[in-house]
N, C-alpha and C. Protein backbone atom coordinates (compact mmCIF):
# COMPACT_ATOMS: atom_id res chain seq x y z
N UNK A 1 -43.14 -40.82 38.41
CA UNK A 1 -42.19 -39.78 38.05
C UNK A 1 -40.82 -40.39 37.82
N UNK A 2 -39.98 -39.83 36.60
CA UNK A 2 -38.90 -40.47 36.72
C UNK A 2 -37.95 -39.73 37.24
N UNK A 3 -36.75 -40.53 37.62
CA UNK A 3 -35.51 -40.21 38.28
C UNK A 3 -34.68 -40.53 37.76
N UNK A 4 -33.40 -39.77 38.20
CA UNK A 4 -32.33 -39.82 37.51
C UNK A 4 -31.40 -41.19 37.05
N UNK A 5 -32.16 -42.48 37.98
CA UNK A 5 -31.50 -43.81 37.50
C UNK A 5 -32.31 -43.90 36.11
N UNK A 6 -33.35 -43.47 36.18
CA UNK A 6 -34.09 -43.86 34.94
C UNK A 6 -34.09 -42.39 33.30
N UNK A 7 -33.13 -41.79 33.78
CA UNK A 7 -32.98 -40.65 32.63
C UNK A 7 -32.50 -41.40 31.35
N UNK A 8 -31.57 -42.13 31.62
CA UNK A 8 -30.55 -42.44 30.28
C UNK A 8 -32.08 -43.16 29.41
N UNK A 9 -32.36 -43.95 30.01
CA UNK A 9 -33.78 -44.91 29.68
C UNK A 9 -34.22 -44.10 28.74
N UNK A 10 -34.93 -42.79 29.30
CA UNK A 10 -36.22 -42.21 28.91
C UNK A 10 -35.42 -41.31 27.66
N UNK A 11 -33.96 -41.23 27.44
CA UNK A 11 -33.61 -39.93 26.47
C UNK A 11 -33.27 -41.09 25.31
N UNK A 12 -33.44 -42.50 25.92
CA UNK A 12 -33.03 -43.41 24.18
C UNK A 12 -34.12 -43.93 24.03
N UNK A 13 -35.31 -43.88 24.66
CA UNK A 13 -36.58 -43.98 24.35
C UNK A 13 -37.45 -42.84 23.16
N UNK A 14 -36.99 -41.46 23.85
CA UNK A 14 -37.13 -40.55 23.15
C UNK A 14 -37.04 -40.34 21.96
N UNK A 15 -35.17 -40.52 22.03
CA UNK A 15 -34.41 -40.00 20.72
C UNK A 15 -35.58 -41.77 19.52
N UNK A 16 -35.58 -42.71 19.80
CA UNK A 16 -35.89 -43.45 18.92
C UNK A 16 -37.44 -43.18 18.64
N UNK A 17 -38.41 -42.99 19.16
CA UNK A 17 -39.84 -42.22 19.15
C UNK A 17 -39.12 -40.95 18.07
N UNK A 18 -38.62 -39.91 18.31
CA UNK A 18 -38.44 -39.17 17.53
C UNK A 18 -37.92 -39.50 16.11
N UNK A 19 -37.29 -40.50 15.97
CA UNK A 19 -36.52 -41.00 14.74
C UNK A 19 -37.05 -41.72 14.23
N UNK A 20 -38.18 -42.77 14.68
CA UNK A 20 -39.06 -43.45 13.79
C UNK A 20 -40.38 -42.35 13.58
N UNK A 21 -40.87 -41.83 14.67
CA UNK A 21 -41.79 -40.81 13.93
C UNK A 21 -41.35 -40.26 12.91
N UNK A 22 -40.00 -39.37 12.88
CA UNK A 22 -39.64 -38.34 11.68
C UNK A 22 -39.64 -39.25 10.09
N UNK A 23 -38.83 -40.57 10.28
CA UNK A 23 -38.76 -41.22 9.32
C UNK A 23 -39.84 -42.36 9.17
N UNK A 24 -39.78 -42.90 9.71
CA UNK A 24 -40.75 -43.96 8.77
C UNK A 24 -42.98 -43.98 9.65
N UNK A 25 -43.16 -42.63 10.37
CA UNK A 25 -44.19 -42.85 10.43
C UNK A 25 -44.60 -43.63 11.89
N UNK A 26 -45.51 -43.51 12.60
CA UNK A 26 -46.15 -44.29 13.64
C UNK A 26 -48.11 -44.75 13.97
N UNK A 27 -47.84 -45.72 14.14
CA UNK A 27 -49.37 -46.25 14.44
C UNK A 27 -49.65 -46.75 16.14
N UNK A 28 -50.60 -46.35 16.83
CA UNK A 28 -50.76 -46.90 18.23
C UNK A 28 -51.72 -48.17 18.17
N UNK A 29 -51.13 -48.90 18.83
CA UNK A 29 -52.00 -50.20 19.02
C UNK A 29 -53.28 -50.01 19.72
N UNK A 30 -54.32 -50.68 20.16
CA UNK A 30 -55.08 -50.77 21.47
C UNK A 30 -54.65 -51.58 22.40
N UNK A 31 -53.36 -52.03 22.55
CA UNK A 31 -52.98 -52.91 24.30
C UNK A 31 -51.64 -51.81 24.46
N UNK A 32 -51.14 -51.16 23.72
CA UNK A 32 -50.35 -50.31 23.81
C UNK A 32 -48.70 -50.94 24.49
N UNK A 33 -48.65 -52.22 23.38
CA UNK A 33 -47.31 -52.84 23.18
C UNK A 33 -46.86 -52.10 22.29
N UNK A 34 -45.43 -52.55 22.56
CA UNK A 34 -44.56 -51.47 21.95
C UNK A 34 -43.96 -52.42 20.74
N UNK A 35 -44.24 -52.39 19.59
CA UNK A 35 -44.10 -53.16 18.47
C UNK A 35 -43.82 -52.15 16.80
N UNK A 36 -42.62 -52.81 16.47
CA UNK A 36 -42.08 -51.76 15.33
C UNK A 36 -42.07 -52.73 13.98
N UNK A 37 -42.94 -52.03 13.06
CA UNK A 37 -42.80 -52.75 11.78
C UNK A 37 -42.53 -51.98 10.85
N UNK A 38 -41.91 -52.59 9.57
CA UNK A 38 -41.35 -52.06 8.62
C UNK A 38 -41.98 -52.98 7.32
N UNK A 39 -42.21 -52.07 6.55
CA UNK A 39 -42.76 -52.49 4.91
C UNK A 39 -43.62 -53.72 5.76
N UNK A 40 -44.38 -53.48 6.57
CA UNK A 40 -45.59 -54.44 7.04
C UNK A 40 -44.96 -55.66 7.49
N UNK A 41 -43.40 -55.55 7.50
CA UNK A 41 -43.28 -56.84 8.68
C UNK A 41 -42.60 -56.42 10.28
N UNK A 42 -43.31 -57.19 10.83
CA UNK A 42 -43.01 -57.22 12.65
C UNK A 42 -41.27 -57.30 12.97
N UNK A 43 -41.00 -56.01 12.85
CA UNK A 43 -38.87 -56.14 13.47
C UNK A 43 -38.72 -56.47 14.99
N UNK A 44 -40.17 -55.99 15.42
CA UNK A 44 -39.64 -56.15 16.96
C UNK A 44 -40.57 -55.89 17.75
N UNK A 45 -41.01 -56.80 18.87
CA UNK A 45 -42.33 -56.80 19.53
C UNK A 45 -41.77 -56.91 21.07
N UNK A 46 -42.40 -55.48 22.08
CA UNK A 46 -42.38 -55.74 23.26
C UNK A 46 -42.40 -57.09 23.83
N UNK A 47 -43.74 -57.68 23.39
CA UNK A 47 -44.61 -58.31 23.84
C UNK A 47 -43.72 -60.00 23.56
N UNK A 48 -43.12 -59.85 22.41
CA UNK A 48 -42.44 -61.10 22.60
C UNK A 48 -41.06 -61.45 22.97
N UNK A 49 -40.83 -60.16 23.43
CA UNK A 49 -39.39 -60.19 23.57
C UNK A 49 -39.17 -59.88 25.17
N UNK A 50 -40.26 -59.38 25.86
CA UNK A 50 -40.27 -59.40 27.27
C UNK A 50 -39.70 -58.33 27.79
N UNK A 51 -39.37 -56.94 26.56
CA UNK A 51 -38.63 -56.26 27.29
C UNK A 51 -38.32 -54.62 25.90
N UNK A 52 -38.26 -53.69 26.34
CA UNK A 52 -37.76 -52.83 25.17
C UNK A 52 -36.68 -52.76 24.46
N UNK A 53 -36.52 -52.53 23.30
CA UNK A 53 -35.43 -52.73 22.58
C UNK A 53 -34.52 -51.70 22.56
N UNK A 54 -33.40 -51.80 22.28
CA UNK A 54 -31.98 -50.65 22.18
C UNK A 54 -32.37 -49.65 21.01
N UNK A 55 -32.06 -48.65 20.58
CA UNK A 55 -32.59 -48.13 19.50
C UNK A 55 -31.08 -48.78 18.63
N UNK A 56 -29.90 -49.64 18.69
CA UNK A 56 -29.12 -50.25 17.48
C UNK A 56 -30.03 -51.00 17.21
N UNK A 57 -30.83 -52.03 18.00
CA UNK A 57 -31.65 -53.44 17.53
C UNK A 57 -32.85 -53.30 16.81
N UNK A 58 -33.50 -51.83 17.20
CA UNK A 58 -34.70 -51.67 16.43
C UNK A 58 -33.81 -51.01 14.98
N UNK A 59 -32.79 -50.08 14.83
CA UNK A 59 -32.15 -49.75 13.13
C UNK A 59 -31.43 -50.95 12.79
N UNK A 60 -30.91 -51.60 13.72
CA UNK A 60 -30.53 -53.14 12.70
C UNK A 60 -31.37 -53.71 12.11
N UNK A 61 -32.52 -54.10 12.55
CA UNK A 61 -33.79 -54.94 12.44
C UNK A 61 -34.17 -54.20 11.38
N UNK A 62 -34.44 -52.43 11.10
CA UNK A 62 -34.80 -51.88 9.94
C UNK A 62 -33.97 -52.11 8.64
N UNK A 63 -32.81 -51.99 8.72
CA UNK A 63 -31.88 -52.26 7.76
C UNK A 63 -31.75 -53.00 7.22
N UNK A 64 -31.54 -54.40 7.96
CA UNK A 64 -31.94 -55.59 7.51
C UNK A 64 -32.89 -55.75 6.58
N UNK A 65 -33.54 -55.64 6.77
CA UNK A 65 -35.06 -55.91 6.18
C UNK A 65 -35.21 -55.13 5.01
N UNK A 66 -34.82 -54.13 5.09
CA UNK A 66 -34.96 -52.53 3.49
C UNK A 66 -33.49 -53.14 2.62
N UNK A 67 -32.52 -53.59 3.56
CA UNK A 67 -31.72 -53.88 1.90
C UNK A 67 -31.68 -54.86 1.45
């Protein structure tokens, strides 16, 4: 269950789940790492980065890449 140290966490977790669903679409893995790609390349991988990303680092990483 979460708690209130862990709210801010779970509402920029959210808001970015909601913002890549609305816009660019979502796929679930089977190990259920948390990994974001764009036009089929890898912006950002739980799994290699040891940790979740900010939702600036996952729209930088998009931006980058689309312009």
């Amino acid at each position: 269950m979460c708690n209130a140290s862990c709210d801010g966490w779970l509402t920029r977790f959210k808001g970015l789940q909601t913002f890549l669903n609305g816009n660019f679409g979502v796929s679930y893995g089977a190990r259920c790492d948390f990994e974001v790609f764009a036009n089929g390349t890898l912006v950002f991988s739980k799994a290699q980065e040891g940790a979740y990303p900010s939702s600036p680092a996952v729209l930088g990483a998009i931006e980058a890449l689309v312009a």
